[in-house]
Protein backbone atom coordinates (compact mmCIF):
# COMPACT_ATOMS: atom_id res chain seq x y z
CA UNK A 1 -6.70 -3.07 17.90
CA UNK A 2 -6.34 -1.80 14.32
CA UNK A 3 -8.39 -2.86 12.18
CA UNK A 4 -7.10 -2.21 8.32
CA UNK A 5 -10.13 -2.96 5.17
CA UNK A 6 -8.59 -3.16 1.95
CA UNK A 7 -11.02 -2.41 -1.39
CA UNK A 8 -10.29 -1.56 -5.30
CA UNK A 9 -9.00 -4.57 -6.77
CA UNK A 10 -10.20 -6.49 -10.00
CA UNK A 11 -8.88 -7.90 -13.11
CA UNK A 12 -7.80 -5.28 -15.49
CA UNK A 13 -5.61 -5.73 -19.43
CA UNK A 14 -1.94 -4.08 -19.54
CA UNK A 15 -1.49 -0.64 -19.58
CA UNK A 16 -4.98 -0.25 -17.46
CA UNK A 17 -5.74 1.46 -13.99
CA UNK A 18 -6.60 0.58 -10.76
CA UNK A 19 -7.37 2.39 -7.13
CA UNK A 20 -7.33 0.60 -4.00
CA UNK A 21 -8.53 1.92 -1.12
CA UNK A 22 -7.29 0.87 2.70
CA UNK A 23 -9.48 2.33 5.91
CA UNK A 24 -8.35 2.62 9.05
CA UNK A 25 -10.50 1.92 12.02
CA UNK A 26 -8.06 3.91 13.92
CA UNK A 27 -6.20 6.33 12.59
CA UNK A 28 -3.97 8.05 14.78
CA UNK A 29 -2.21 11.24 13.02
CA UNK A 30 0.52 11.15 15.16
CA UNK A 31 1.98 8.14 15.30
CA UNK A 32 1.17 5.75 11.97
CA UNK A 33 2.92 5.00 9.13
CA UNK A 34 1.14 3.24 6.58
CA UNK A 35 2.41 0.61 3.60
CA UNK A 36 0.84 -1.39 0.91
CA UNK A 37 2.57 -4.54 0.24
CA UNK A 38 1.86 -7.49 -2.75
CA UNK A 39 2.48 -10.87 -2.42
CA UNK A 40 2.51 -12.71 -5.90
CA UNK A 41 2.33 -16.52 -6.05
CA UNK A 42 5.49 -18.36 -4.68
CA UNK A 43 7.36 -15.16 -4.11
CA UNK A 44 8.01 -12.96 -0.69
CA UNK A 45 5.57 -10.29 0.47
CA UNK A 46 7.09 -7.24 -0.77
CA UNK A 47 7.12 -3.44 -0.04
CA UNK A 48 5.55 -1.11 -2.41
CA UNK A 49 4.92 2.19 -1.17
CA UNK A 50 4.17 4.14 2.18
CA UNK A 51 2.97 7.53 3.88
CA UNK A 52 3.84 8.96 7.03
CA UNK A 53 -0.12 9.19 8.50
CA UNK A 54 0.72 12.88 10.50
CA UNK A 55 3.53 14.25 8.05
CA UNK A 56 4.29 14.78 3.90
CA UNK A 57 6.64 11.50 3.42
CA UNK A 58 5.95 8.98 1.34
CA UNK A 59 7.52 6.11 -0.64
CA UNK A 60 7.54 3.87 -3.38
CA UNK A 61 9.21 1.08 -4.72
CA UNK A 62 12.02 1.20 -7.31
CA UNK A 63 9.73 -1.22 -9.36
CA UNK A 64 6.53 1.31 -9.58
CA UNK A 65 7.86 5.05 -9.53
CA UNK A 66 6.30 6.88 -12.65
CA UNK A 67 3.67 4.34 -12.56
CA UNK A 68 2.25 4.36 -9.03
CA UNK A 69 0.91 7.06 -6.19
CA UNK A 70 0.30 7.04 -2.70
CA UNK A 71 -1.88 9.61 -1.16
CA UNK A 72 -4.41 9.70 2.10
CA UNK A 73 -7.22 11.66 3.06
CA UNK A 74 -7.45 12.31 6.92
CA UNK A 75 -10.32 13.63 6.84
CA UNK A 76 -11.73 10.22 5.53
CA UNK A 77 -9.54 7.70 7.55
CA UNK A 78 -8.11 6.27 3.74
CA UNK A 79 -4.87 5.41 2.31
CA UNK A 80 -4.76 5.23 -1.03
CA UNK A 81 -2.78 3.58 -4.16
CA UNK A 82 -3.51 4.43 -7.59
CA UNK A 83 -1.73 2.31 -9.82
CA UNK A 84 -0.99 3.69 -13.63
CA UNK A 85 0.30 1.65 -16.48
CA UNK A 86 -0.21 -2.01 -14.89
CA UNK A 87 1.63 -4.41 -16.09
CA UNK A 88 1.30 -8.49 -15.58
CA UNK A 89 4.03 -8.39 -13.23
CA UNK A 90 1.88 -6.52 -10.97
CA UNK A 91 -0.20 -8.61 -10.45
CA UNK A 92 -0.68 -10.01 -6.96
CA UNK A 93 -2.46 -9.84 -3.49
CA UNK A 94 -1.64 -6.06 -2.28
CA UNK A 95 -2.36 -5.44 1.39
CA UNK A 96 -1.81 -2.20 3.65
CA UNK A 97 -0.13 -2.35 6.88
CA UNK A 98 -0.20 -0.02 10.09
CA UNK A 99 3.25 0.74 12.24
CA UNK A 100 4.40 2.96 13.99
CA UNK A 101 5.25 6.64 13.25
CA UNK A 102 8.80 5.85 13.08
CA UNK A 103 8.83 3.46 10.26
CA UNK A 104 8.76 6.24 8.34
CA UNK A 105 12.02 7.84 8.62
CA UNK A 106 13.69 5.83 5.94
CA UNK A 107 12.97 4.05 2.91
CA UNK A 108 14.36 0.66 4.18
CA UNK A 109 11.76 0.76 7.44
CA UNK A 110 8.90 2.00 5.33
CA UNK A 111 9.00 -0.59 2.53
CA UNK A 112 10.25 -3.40 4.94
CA UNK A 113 7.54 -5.77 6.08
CA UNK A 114 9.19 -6.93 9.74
CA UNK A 115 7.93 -4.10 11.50
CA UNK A 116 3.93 -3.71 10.79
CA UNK A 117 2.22 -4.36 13.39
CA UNK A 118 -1.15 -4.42 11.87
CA UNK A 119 -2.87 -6.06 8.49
CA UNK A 120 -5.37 -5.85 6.14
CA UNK A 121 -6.60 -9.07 4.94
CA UNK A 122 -5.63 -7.83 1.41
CA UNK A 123 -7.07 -7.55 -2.30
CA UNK A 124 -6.42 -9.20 -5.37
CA UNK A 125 -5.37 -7.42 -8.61
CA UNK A 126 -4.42 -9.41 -11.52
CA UNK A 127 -3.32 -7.71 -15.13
CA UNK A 128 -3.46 -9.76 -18.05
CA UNK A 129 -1.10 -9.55 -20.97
């Protein structure tokens, strides 16, 4: 079982920064991709960005490019978002997900939420105006 811990959220003002942080209790190099999601009040879960866990792809949302990075560090089982520029429409629970390796051949899969098999219990970040 996979077992996903997200940290880094907080309340931060427009235009402010943020890092969150998701760990991996297993984290399998050849065969995870790896998503963070937000779900804002009264609205779907959506996709936000992804990295293949064992190869250089990654993705992000239409809605955060310029503003927000994905990265990981292998070495340190960690996924990581850092999010630029916030704005109040950010705001929301993000969580990471775990699928498999192949969710990360296309945009679509990566950023699509039917597929992850495994959850974080998620972290809230809220930007004020």
């Amino acid at each position: 079982q996979v077992q996903l811990t997200e940290s880094g959220g907080g309340s931060v003002p427009a235009g402010g920064s943020l890092r969150l942080s998701c760990t991996s209790s297993t984290y399998d190099l050849t065969s995870q991709c790896m998503g963070w999601f937000r779900q804002s009040s009264g609205k779907e879960r959506e996709g936000v960005a992804a990295v293949s866990v064992g190869g250089p792809s990654t993705y992000l949302a239409d809605s955060v490019k310029g503003r927000f990075t994905v990265s990981k560090d292998n070495a340190k089982k960690t996924m990581y978002l850092q999010m630029d520029n916030l704005k109040p429409e950010d705001t929301a629970v993000y969580y990471c997900a775990a699928g498999r390796w192949a969710l990360c051949q296309t945009t679509t899969r990566a950023l699509g939420t039917a597929d992850y098999a495994h959850w974080g219990q998620g972290t809230q970040v809220t930007v004020s105006s």
